[in-house]
PDB file of N, CA and C in Angstrom:
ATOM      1  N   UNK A   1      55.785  80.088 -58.036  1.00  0.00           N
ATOM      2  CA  UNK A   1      55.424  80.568 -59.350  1.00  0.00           C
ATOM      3  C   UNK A   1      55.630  79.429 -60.335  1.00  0.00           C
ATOM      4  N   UNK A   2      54.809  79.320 -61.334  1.00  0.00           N
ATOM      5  CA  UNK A   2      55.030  78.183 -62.467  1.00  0.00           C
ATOM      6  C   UNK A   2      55.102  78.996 -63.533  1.00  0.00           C
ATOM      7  N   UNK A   3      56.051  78.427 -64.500  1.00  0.00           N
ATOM      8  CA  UNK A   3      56.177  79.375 -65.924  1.00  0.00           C
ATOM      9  C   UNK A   3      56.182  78.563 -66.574  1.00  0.00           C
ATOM     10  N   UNK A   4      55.599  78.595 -67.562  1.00  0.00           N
ATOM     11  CA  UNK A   4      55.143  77.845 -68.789  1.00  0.00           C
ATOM     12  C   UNK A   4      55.708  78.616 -69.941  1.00  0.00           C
ATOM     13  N   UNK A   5      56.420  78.155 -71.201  1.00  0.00           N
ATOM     14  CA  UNK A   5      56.472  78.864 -72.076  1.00  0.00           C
ATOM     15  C   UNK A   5      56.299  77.756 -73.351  1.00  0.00           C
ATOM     16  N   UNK A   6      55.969  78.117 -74.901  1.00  0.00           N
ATOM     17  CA  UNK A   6      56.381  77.721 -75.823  1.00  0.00           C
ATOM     18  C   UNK A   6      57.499  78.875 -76.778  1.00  0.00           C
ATOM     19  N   UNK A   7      58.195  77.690 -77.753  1.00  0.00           N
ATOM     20  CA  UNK A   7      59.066  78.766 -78.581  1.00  0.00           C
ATOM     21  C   UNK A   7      58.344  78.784 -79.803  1.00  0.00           C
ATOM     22  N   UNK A   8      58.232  79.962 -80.162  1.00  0.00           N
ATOM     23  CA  UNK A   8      57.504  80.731 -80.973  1.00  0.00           C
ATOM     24  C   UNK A   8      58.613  81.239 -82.361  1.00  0.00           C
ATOM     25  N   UNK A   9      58.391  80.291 -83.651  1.00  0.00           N
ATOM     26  CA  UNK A   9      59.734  80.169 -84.746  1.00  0.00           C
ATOM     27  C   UNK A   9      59.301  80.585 -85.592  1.00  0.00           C
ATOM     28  N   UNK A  10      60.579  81.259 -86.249  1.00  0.00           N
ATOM     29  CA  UNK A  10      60.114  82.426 -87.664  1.00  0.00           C
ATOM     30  C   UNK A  10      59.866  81.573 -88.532  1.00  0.00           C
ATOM     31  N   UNK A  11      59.432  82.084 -89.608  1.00  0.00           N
ATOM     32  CA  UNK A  11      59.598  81.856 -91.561  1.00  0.00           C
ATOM     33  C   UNK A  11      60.689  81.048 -91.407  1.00  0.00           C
ATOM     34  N   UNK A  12      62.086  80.976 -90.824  1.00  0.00           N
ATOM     35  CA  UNK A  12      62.977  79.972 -91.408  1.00  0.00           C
ATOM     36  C   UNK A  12      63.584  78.980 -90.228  1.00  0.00           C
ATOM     37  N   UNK A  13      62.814  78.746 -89.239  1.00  0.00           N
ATOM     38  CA  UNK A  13      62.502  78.025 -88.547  1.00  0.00           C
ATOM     39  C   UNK A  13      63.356  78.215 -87.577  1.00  0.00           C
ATOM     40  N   UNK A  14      64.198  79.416 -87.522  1.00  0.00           N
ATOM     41  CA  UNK A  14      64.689  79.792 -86.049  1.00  0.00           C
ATOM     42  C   UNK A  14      63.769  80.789 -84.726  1.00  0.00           C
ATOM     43  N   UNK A  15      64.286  80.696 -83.668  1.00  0.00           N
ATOM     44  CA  UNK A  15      63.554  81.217 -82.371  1.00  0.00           C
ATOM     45  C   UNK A  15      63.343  82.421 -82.697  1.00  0.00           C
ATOM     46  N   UNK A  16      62.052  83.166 -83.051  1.00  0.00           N
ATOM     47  CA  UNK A  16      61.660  83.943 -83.045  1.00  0.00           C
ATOM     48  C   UNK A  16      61.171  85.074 -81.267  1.00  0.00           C
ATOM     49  N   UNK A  17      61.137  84.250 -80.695  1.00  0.00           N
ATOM     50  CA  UNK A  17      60.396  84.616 -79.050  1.00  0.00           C
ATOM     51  C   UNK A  17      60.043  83.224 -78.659  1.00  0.00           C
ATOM     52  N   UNK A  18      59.839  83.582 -77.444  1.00  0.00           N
ATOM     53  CA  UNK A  18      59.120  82.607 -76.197  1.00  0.00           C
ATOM     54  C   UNK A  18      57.318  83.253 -75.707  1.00  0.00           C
ATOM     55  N   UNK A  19      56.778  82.238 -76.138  1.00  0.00           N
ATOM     56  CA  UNK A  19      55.224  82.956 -75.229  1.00  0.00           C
ATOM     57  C   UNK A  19      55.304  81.842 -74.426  1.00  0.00           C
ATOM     58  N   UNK A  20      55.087  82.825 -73.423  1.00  0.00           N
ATOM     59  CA  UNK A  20      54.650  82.274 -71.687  1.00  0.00           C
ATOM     60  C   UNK A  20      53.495  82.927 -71.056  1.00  0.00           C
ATOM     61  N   UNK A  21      53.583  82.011 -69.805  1.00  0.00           N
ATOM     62  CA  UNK A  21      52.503  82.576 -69.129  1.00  0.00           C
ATOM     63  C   UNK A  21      53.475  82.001 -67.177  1.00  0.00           C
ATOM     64  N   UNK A  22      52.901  82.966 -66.583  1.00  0.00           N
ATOM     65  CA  UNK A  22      53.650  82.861 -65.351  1.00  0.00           C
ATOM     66  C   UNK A  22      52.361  82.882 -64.151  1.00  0.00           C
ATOM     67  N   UNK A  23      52.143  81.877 -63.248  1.00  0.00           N
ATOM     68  CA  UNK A  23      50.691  81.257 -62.487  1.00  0.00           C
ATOM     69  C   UNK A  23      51.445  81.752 -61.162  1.00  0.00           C
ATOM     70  N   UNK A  24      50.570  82.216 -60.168  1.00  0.00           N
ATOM     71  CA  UNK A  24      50.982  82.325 -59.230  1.00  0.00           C
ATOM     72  C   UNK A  24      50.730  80.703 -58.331  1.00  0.00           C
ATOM     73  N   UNK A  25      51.313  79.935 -57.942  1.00  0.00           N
ATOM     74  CA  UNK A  25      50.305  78.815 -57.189  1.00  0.00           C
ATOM     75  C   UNK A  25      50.824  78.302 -55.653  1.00  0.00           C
ATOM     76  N   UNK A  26      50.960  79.701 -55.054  1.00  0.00           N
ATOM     77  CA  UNK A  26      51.431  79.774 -53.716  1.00  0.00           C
ATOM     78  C   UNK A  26      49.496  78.572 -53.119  1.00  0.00           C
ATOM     79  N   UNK A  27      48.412  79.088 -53.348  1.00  0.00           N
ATOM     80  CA  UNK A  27      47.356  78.519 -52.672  1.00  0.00           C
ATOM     81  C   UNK A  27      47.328  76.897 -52.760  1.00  0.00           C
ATOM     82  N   UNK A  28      48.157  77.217 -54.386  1.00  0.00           N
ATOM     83  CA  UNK A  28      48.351  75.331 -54.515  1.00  0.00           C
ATOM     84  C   UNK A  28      48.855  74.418 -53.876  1.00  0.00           C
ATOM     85  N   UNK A  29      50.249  74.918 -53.440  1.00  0.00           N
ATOM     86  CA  UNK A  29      51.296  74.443 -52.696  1.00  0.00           C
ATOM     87  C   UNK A  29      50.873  74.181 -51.292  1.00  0.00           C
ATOM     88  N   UNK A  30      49.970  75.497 -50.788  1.00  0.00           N
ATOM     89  CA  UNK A  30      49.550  75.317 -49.355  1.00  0.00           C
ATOM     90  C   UNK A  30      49.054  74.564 -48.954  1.00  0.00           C
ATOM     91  N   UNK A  31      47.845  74.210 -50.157  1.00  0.00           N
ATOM     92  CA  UNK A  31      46.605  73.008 -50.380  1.00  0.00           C
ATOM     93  C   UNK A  31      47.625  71.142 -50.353  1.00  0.00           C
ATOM     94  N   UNK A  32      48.817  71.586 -50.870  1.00  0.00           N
ATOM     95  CA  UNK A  32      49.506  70.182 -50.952  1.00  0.00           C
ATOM     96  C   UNK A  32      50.396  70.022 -49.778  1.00  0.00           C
ATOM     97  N   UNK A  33      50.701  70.940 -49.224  1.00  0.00           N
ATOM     98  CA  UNK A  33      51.218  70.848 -47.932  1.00  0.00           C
ATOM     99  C   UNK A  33      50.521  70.284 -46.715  1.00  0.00           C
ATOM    100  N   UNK A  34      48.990  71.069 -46.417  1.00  0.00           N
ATOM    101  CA  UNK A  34      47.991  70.477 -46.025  1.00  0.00           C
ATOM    102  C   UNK A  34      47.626  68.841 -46.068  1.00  0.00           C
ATOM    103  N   UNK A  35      47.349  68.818 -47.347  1.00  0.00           N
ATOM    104  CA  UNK A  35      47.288  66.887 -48.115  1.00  0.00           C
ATOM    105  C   UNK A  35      48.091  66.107 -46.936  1.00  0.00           C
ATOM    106  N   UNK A  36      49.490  66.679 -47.274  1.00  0.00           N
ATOM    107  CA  UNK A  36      50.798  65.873 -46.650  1.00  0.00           C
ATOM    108  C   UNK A  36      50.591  65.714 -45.377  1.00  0.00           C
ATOM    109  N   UNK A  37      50.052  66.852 -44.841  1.00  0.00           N
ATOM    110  CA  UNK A  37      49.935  66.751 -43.187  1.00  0.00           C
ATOM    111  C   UNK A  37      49.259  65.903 -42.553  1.00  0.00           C
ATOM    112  N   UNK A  38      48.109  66.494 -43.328  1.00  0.00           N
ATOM    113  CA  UNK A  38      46.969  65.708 -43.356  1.00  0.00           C
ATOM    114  C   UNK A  38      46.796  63.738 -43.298  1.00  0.00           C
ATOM    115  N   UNK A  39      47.833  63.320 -44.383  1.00  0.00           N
ATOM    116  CA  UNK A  39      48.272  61.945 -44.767  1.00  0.00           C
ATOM    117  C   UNK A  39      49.054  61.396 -43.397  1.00  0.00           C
ATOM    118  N   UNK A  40      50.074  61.961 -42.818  1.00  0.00           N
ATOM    119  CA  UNK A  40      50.861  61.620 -42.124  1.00  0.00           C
ATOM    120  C   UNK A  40      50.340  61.317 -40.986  1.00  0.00           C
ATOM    121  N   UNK A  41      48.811  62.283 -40.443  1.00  0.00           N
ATOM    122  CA  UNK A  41      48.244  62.163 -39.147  1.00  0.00           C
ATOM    123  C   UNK A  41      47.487  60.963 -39.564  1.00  0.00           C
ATOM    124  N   UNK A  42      46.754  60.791 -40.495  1.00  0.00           N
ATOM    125  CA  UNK A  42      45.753  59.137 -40.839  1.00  0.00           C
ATOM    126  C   UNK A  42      46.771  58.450 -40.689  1.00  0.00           C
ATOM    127  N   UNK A  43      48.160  57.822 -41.293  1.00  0.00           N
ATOM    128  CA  UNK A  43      49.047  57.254 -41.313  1.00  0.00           C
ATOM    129  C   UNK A  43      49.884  56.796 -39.655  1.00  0.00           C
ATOM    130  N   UNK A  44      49.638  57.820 -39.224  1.00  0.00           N
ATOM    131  CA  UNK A  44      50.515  57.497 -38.009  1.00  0.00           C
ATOM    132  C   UNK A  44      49.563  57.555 -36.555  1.00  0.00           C
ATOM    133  N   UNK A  45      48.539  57.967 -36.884  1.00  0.00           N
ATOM    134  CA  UNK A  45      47.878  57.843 -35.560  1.00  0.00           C
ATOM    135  C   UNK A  45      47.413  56.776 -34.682  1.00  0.00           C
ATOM    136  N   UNK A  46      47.395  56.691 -33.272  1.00  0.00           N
ATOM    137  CA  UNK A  46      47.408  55.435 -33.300  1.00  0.00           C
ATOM    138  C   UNK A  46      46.051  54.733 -32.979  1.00  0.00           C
ATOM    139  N   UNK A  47      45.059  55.713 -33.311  1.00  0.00           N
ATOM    140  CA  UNK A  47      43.747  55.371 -33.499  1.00  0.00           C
ATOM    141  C   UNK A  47      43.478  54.846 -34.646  1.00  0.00           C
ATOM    142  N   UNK A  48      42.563  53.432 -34.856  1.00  0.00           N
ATOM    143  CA  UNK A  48      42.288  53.098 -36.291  1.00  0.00           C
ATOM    144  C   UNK A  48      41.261  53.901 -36.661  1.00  0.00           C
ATOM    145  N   UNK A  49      41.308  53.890 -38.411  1.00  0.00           N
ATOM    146  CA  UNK A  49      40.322  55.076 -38.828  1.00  0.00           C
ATOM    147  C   UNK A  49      40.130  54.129 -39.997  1.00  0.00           C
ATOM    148  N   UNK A  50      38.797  54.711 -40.844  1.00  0.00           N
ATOM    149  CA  UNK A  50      38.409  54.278 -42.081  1.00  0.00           C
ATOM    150  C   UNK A  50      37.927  55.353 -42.400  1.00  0.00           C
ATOM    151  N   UNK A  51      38.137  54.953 -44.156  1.00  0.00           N
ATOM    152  CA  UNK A  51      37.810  56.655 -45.213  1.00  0.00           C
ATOM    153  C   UNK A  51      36.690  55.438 -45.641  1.00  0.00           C
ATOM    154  N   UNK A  52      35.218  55.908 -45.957  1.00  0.00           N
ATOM    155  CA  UNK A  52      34.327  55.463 -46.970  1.00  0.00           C
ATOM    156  C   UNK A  52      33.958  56.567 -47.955  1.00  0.00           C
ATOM    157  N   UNK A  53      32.918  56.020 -49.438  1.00  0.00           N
ATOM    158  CA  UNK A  53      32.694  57.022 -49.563  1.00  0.00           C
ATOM    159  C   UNK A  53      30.857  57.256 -48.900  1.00  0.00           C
ATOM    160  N   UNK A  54      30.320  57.518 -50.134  1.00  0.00           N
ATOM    161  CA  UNK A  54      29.008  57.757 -49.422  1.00  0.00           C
ATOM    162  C   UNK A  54      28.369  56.574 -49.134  1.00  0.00           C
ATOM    163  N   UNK A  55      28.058  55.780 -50.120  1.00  0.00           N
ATOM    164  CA  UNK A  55      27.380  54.433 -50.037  1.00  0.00           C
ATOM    165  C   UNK A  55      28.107  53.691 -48.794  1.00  0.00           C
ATOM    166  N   UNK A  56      29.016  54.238 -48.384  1.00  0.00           N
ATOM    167  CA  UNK A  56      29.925  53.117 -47.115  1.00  0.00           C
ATOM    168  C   UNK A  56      30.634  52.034 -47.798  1.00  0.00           C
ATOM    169  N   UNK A  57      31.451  52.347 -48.931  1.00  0.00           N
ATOM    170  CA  UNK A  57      32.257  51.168 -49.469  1.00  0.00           C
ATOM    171  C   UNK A  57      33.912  51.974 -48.709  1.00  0.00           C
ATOM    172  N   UNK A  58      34.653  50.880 -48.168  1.00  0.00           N
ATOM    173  CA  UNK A  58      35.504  51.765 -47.426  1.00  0.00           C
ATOM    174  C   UNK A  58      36.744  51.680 -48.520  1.00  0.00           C
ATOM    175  N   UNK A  59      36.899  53.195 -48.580  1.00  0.00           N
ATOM    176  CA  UNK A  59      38.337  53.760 -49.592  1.00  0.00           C
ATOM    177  C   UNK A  59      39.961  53.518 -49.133  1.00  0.00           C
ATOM    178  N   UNK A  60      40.057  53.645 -47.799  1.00  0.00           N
ATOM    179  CA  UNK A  60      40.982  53.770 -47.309  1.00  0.00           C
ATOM    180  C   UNK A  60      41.063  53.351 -45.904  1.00  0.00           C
ATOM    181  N   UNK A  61      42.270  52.713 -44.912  1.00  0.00           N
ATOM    182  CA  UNK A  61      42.059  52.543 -43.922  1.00  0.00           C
ATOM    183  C   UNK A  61      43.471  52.906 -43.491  1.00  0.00           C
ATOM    184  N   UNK A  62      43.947  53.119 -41.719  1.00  0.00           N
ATOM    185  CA  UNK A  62      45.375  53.537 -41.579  1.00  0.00           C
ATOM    186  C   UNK A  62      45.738  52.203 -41.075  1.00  0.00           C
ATOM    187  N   UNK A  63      47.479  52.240 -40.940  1.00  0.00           N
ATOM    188  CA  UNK A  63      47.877  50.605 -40.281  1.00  0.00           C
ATOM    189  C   UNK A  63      46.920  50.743 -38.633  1.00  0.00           C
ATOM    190  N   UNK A  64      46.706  51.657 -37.862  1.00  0.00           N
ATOM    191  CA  UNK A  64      46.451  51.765 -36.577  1.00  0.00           C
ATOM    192  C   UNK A  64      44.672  50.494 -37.080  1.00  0.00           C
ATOM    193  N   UNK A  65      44.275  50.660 -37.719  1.00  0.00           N
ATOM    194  CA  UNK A  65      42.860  50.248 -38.442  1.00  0.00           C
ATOM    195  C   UNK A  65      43.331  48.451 -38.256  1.00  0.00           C
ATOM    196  N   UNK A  66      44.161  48.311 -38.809  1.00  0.00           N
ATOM    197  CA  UNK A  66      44.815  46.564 -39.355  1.00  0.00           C
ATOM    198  C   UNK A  66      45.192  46.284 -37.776  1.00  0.00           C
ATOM    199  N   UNK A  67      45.760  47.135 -37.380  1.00  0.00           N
ATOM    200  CA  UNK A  67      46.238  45.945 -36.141  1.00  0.00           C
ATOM    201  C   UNK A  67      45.228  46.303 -35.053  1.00  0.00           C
ATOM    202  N   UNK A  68      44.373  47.052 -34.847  1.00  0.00           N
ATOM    203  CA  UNK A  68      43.297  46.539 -34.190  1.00  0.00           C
ATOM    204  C   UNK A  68      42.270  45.576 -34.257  1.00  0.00           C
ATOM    205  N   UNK A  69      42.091  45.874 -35.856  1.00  0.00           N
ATOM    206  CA  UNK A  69      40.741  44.577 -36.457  1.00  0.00           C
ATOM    207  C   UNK A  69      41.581  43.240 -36.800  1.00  0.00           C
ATOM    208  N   UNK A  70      42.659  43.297 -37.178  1.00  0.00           N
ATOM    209  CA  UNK A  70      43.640  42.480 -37.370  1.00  0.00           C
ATOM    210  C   UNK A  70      43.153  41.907 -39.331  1.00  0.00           C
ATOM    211  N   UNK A  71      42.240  43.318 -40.121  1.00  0.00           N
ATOM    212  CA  UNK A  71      41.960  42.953 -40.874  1.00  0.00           C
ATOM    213  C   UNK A  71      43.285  43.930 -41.865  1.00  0.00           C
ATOM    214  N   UNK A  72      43.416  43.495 -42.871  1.00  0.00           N
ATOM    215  CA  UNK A  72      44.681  44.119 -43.520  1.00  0.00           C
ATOM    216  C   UNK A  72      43.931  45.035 -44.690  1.00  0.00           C
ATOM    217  N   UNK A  73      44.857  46.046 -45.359  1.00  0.00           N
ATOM    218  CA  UNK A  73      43.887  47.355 -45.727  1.00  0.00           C
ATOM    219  C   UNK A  73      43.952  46.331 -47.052  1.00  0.00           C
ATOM    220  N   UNK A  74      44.292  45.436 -47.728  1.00  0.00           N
ATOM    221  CA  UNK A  74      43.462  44.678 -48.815  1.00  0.00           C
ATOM    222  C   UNK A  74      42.777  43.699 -49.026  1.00  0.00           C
ATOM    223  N   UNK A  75      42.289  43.418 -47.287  1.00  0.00           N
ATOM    224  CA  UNK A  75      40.754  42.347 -47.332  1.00  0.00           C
ATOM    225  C   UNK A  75      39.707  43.386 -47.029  1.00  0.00           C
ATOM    226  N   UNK A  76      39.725  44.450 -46.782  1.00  0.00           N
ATOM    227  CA  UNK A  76      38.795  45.487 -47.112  1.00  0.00           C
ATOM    228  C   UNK A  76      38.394  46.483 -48.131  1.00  0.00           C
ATOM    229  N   UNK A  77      39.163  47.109 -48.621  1.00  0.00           N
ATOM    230  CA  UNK A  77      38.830  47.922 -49.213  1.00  0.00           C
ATOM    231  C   UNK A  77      38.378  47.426 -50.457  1.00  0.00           C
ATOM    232  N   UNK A  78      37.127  47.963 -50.739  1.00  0.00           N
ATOM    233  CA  UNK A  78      35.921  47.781 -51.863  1.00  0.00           C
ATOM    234  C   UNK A  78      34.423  47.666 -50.539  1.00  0.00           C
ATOM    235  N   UNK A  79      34.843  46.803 -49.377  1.00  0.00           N
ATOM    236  CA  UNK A  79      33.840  46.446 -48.431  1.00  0.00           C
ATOM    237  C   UNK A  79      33.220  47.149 -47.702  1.00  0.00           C
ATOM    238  N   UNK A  80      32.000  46.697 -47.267  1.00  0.00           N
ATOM    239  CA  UNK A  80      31.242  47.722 -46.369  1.00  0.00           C
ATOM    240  C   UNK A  80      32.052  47.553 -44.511  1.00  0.00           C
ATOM    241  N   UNK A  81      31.891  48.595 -43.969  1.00  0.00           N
ATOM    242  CA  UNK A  81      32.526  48.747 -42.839  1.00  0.00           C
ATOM    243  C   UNK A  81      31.165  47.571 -41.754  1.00  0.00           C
ATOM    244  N   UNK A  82      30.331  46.996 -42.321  1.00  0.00           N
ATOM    245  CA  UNK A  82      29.585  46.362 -41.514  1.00  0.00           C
ATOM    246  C   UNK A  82      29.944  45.215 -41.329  1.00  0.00           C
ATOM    247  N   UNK A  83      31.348  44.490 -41.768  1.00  0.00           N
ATOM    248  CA  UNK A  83      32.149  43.954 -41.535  1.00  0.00           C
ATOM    249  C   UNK A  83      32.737  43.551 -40.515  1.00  0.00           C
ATOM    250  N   UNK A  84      32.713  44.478 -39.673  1.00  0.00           N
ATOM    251  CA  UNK A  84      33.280  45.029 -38.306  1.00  0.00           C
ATOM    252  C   UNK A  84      32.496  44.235 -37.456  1.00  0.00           C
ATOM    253  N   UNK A  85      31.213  44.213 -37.252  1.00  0.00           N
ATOM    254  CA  UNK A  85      29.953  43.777 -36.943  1.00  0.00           C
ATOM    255  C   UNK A  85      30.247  42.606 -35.840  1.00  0.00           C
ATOM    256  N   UNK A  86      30.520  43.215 -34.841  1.00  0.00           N
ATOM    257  CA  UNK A  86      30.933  41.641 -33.532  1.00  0.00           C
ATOM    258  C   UNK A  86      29.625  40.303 -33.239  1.00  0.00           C
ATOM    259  N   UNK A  87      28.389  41.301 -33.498  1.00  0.00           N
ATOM    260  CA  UNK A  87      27.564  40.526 -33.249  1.00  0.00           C
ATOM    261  C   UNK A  87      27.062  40.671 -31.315  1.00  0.00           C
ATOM    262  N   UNK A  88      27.460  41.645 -31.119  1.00  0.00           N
ATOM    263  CA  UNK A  88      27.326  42.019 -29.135  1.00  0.00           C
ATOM    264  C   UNK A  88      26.589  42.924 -29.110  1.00  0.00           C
ATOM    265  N   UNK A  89      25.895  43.687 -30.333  1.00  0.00           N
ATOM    266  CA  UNK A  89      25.416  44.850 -30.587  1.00  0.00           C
ATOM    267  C   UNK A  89      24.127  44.789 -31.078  1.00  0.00           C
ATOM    268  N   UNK A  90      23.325  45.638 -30.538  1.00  0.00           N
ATOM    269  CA  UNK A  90      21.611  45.258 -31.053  1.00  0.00           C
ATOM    270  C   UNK A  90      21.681  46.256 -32.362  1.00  0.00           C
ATOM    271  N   UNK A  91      20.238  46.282 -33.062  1.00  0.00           N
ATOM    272  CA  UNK A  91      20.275  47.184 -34.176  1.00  0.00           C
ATOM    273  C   UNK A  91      19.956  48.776 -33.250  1.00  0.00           C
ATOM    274  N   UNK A  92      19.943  48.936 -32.148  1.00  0.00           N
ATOM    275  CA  UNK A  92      19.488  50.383 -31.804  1.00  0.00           C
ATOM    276  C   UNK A  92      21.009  51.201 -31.693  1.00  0.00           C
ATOM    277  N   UNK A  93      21.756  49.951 -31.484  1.00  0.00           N
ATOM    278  CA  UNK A  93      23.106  51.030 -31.160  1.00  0.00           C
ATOM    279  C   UNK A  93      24.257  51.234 -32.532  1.00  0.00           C
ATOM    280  N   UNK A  94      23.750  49.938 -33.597  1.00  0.00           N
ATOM    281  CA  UNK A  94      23.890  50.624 -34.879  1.00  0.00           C
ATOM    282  C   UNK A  94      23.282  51.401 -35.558  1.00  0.00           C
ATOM    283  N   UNK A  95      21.988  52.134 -35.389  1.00  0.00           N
ATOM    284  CA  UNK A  95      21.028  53.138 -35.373  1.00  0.00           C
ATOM    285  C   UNK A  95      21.591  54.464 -34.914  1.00  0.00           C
ATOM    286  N   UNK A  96      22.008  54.280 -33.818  1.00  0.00           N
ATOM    287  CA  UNK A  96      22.966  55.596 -33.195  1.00  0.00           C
ATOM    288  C   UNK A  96      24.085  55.370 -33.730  1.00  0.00           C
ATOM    289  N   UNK A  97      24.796  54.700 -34.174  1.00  0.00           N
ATOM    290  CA  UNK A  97      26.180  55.221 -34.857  1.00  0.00           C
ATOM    291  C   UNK A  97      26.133  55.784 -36.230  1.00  0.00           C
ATOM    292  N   UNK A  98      25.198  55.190 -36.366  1.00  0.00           N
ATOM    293  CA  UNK A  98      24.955  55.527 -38.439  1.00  0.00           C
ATOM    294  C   UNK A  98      24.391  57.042 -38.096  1.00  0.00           C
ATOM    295  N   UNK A  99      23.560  57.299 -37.077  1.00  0.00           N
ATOM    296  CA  UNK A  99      23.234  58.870 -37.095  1.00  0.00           C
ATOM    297  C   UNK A  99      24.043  59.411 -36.547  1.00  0.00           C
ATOM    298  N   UNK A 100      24.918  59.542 -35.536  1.00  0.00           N
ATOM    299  CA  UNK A 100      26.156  60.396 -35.168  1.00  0.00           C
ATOM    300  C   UNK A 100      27.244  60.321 -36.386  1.00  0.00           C
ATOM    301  N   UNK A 101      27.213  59.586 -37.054  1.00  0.00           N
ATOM    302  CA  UNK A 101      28.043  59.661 -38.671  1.00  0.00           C
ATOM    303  C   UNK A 101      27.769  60.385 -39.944  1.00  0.00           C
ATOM    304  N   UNK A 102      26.276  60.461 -39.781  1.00  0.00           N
ATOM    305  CA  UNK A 102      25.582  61.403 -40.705  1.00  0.00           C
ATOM    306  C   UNK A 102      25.616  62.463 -40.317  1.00  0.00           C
ATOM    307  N   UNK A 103      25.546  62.696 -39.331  1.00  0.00           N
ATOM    308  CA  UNK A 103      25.281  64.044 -38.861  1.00  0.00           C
ATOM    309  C   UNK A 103      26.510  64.645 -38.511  1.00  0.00           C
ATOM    310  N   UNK A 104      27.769  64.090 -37.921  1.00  0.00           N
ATOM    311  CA  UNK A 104      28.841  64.237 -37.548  1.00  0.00           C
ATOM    312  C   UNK A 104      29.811  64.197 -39.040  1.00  0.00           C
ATOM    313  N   UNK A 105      29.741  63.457 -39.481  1.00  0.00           N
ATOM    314  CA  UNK A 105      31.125  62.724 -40.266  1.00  0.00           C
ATOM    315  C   UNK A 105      32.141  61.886 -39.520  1.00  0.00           C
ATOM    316  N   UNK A 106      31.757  61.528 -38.385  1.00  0.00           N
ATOM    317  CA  UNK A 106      32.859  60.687 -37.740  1.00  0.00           C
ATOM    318  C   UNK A 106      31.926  60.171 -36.490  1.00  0.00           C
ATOM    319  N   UNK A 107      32.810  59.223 -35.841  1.00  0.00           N
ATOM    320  CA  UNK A 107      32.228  57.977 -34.905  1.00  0.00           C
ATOM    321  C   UNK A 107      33.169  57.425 -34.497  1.00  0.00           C
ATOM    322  N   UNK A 108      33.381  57.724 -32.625  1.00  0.00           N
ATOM    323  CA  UNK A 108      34.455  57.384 -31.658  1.00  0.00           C
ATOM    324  C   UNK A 108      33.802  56.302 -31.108  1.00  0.00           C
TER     325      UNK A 108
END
């Protein structure tokens, strides 16, 4: 529960009452609990991962991400994940990853 109040002062500038208001924000808490969980599995997994947004500028990456590419999460982020790019790969099989990503949201 969150309670909010102001004090509410008479004519001679003593406490007349309190107006409040009282929020239920059990859904809130759940939603931030989630977040947390959520954070800890990107954080600790030991698969590397990258967050982009739409355009593919990458937002976020986990340490599992750095010590595979051996790139560190602040020579990337602003960059496109085509970065990655070994050069062993034709354009058909970056064709299939960009569509199992669109269509998916993710790419093993």
């Amino acid at each position: 529960m969150l309670a909010r109040g102001v004090p509410v002062l008479g004519s001679q500038g003593e406490l007349s009452r309190i107006l409040g208001v009282h929020i239920d924000i059990t859904e809130r808490k759940r939603a931030e609990l989630r977040l947390q969980q959520t954070a800890t599995v990107f954080a600790n997994t030991i698969e590397g991962a990258l967050i982009t947004d739409l355009e593919g500028t990458i937002l976020d990456v986990n340490p599992a991400f750095e010590t595979i590419t051996g790139y560190t999460r602040l020579e990337v982020l602003g960059k496109n994940p085509r970065l990655l790019q070994s050069g062993r790969h034709d354009r058909g099989f970056y064709r299939q990853l960009w569509k199992g990503l669109l269509k998916t949201g993710r790419w093993s």
